[in-house]
PDB file of N, CA and C in Angstrom:
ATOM      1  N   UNK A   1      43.148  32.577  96.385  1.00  0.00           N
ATOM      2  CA  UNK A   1      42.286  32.256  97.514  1.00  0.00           C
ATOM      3  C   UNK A   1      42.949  32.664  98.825  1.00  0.00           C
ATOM      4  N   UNK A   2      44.394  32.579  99.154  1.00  0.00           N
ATOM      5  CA  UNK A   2      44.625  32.411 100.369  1.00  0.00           C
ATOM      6  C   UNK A   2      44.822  33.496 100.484  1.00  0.00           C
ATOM      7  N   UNK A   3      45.196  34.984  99.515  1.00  0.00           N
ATOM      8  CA  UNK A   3      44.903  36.262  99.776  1.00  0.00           C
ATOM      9  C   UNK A   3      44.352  36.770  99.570  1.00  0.00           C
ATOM     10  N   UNK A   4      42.879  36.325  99.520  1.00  0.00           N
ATOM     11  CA  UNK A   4      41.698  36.767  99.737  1.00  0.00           C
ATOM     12  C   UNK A   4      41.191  36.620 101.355  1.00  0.00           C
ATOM     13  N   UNK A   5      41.277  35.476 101.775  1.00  0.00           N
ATOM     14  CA  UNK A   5      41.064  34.560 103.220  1.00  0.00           C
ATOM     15  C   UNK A   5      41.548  35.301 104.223  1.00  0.00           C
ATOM     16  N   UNK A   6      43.295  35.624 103.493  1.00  0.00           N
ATOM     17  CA  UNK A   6      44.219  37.257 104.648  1.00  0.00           C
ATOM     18  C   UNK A   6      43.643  38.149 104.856  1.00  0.00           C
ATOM     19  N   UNK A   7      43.506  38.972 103.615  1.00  0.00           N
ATOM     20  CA  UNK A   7      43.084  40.217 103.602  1.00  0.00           C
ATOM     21  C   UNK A   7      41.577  40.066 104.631  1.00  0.00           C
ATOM     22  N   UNK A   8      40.706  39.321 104.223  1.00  0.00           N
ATOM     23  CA  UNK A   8      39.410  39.427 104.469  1.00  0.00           C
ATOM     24  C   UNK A   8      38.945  38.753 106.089  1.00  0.00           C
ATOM     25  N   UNK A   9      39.957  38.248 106.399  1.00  0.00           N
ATOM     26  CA  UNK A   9      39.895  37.398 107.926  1.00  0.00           C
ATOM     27  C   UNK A   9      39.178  35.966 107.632  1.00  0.00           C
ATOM     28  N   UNK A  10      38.878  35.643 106.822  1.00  0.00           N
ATOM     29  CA  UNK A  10      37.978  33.981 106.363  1.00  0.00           C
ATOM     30  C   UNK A  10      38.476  32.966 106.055  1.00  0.00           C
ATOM     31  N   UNK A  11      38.222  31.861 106.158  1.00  0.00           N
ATOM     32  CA  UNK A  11      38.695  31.231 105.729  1.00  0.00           C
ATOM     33  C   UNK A  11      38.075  30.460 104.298  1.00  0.00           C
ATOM     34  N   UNK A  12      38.483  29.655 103.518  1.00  0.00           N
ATOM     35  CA  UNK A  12      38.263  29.237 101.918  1.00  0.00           C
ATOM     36  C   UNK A  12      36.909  28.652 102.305  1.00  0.00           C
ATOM     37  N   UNK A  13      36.495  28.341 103.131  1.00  0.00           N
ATOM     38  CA  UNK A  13      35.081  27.873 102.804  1.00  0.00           C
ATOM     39  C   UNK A  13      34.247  28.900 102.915  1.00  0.00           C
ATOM     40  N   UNK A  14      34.299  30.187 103.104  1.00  0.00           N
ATOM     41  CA  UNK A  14      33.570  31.413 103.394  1.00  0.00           C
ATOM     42  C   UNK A  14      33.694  32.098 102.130  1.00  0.00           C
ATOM     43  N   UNK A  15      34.902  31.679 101.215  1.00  0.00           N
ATOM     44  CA  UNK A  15      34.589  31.911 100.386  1.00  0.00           C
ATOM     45  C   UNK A  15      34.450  31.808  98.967  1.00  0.00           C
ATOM     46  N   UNK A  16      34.250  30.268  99.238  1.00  0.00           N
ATOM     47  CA  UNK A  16      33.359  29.424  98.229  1.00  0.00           C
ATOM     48  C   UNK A  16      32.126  29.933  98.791  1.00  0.00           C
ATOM     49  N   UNK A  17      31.443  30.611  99.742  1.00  0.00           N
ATOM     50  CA  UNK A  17      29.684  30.676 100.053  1.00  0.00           C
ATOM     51  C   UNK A  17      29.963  31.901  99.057  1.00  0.00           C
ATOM     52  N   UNK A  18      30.611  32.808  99.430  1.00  0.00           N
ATOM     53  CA  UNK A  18      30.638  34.438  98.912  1.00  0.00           C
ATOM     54  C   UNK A  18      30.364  34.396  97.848  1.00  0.00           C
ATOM     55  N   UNK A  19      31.598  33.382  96.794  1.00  0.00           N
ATOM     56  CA  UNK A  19      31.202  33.573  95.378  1.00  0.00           C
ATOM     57  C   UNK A  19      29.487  32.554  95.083  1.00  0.00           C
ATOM     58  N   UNK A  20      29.124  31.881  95.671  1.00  0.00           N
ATOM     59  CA  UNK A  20      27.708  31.567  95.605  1.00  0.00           C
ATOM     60  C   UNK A  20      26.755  32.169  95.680  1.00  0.00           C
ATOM     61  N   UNK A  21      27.411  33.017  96.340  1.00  0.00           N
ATOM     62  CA  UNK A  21      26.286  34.253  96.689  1.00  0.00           C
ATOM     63  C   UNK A  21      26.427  35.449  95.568  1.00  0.00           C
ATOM     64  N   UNK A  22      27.331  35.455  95.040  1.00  0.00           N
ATOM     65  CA  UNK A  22      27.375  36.714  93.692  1.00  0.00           C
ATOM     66  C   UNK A  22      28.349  37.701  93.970  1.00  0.00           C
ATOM     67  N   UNK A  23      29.368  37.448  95.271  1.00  0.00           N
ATOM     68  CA  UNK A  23      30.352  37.973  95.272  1.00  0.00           C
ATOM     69  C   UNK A  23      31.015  38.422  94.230  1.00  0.00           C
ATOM     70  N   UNK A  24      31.738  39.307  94.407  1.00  0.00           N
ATOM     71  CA  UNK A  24      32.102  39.823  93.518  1.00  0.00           C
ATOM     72  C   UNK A  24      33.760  38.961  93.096  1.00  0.00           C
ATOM     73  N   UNK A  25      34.229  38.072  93.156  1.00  0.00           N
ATOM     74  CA  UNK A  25      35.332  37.366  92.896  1.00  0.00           C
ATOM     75  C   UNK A  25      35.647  36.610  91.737  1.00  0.00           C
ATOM     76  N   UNK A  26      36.328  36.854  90.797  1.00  0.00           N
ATOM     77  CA  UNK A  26      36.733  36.127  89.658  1.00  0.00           C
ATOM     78  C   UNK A  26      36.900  34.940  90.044  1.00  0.00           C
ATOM     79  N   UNK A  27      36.499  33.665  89.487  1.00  0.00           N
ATOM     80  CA  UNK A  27      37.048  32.593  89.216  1.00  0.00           C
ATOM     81  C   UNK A  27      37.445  31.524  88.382  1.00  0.00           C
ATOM     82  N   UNK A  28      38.955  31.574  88.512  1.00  0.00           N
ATOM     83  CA  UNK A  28      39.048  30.849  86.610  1.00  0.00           C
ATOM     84  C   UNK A  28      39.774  29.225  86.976  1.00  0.00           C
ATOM     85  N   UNK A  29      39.629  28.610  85.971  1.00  0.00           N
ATOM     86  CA  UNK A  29      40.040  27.040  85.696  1.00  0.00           C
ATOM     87  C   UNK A  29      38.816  26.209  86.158  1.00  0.00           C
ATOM     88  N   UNK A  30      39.405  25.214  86.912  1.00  0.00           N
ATOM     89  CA  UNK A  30      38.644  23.838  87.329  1.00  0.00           C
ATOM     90  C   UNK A  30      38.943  23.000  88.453  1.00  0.00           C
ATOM     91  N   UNK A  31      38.356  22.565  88.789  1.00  0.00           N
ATOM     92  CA  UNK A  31      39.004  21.788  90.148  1.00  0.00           C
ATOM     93  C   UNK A  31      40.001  22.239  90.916  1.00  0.00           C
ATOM     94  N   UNK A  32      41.306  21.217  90.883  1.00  0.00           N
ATOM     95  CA  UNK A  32      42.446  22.069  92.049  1.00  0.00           C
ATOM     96  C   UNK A  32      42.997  23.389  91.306  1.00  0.00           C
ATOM     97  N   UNK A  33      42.909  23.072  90.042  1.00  0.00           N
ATOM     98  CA  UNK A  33      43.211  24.725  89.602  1.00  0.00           C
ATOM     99  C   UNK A  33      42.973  25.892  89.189  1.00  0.00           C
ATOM    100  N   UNK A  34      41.774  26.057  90.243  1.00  0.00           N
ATOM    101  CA  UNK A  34      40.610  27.057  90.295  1.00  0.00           C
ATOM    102  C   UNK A  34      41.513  28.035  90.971  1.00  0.00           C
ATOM    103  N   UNK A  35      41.683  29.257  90.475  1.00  0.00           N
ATOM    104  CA  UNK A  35      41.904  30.562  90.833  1.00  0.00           C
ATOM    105  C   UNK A  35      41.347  31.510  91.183  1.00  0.00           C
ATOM    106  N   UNK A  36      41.403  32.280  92.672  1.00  0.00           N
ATOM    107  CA  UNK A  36      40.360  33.130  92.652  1.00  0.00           C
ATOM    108  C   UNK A  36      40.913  34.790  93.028  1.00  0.00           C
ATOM    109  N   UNK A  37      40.531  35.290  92.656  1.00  0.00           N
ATOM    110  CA  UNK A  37      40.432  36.919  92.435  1.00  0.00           C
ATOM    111  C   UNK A  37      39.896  37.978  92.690  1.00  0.00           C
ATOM    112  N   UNK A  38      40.103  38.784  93.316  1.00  0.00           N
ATOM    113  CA  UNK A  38      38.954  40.083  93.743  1.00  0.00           C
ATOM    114  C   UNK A  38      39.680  41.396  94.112  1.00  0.00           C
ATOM    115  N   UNK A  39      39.503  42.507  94.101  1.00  0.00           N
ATOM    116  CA  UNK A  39      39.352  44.045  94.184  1.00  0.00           C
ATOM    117  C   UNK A  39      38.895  43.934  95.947  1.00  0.00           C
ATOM    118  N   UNK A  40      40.017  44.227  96.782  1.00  0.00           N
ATOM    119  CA  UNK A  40      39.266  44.136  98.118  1.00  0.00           C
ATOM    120  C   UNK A  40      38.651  45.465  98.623  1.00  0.00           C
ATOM    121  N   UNK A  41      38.770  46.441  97.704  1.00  0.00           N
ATOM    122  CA  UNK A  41      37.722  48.049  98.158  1.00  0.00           C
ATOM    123  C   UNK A  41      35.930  47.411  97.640  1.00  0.00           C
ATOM    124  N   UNK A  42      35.738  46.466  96.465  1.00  0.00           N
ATOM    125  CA  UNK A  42      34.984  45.970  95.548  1.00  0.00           C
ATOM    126  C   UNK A  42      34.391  44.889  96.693  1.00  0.00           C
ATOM    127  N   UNK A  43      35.145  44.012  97.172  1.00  0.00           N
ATOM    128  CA  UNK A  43      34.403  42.716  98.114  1.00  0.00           C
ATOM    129  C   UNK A  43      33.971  43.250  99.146  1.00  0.00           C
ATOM    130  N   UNK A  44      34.392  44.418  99.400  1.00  0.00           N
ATOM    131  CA  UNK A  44      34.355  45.121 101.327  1.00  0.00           C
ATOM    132  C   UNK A  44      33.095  45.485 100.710  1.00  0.00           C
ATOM    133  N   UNK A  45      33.068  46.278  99.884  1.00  0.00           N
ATOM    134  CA  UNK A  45      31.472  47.071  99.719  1.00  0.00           C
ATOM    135  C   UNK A  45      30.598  46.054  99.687  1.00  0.00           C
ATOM    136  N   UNK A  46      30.775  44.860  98.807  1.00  0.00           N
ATOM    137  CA  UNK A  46      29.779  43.891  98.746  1.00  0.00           C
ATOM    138  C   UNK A  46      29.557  43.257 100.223  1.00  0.00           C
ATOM    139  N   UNK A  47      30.762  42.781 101.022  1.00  0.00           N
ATOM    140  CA  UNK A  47      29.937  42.551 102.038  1.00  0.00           C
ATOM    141  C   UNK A  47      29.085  43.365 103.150  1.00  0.00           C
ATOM    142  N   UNK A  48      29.770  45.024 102.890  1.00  0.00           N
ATOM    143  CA  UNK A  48      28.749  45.775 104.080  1.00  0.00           C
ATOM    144  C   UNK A  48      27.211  45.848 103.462  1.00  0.00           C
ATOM    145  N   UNK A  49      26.962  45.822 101.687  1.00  0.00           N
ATOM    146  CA  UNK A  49      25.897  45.327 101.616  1.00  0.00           C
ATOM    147  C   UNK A  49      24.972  44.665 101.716  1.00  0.00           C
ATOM    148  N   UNK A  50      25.481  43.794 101.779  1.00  0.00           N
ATOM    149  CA  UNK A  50      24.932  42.156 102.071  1.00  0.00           C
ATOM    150  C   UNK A  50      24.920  41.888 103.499  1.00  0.00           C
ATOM    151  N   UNK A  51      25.717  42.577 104.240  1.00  0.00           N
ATOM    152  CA  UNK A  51      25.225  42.249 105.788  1.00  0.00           C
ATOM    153  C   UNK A  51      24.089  43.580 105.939  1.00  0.00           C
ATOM    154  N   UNK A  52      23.959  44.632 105.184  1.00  0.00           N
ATOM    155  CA  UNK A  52      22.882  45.372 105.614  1.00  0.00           C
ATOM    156  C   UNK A  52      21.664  44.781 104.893  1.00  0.00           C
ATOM    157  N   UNK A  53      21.756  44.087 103.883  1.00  0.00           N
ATOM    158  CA  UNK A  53      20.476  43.173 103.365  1.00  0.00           C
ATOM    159  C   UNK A  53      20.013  42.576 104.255  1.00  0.00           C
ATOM    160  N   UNK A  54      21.061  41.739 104.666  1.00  0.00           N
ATOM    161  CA  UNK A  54      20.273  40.526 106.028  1.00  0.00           C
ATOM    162  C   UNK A  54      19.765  41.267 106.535  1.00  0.00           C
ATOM    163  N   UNK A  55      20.425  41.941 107.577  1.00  0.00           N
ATOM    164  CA  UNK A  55      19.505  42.977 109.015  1.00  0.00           C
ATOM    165  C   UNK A  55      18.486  43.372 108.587  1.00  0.00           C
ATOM    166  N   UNK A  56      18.032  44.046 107.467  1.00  0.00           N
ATOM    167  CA  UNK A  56      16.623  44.423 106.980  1.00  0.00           C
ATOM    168  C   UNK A  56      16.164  43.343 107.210  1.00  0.00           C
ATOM    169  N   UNK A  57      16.006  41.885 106.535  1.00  0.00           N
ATOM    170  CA  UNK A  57      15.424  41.043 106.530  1.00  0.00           C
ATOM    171  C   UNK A  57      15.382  40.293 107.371  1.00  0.00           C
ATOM    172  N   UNK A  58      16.007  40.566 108.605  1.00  0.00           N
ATOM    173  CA  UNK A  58      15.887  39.939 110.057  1.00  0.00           C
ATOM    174  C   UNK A  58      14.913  41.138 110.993  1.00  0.00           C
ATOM    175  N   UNK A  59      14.807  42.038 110.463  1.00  0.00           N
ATOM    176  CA  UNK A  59      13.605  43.162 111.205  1.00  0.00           C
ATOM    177  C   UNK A  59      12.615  42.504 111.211  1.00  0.00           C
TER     178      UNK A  59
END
């Protein structure tokens, strides 16, 4: 999580939404020992997608 949060400028509650949203981020275990994971060439694309989704849908 917390080098995901670096890399990506967010912080962990941005991305608990991300993976809600279908982000592309592995996540393994349970509770406090939930691990999370991602390809940051893989999350970047997903989010310039997903912010060009919105804007369509804010036209």
């Amino acid at each position: 999580m917390r080098e995901i949060c670096e890399e990506m400028g967010v912080c962990a509650k941005v991305v608990r939404i991300w993976v809600a949203a279908g982000a592309p981020i592995a996540v393994e275990g349970r509770d406090k020992r939930r691990k999370y994971s991602a390809e940051a060439a893989r999350l970047q694309l997903w989010r310039e997608t997903a912010a060009g989704t919105k804007q369509k849908a804010e036209a």
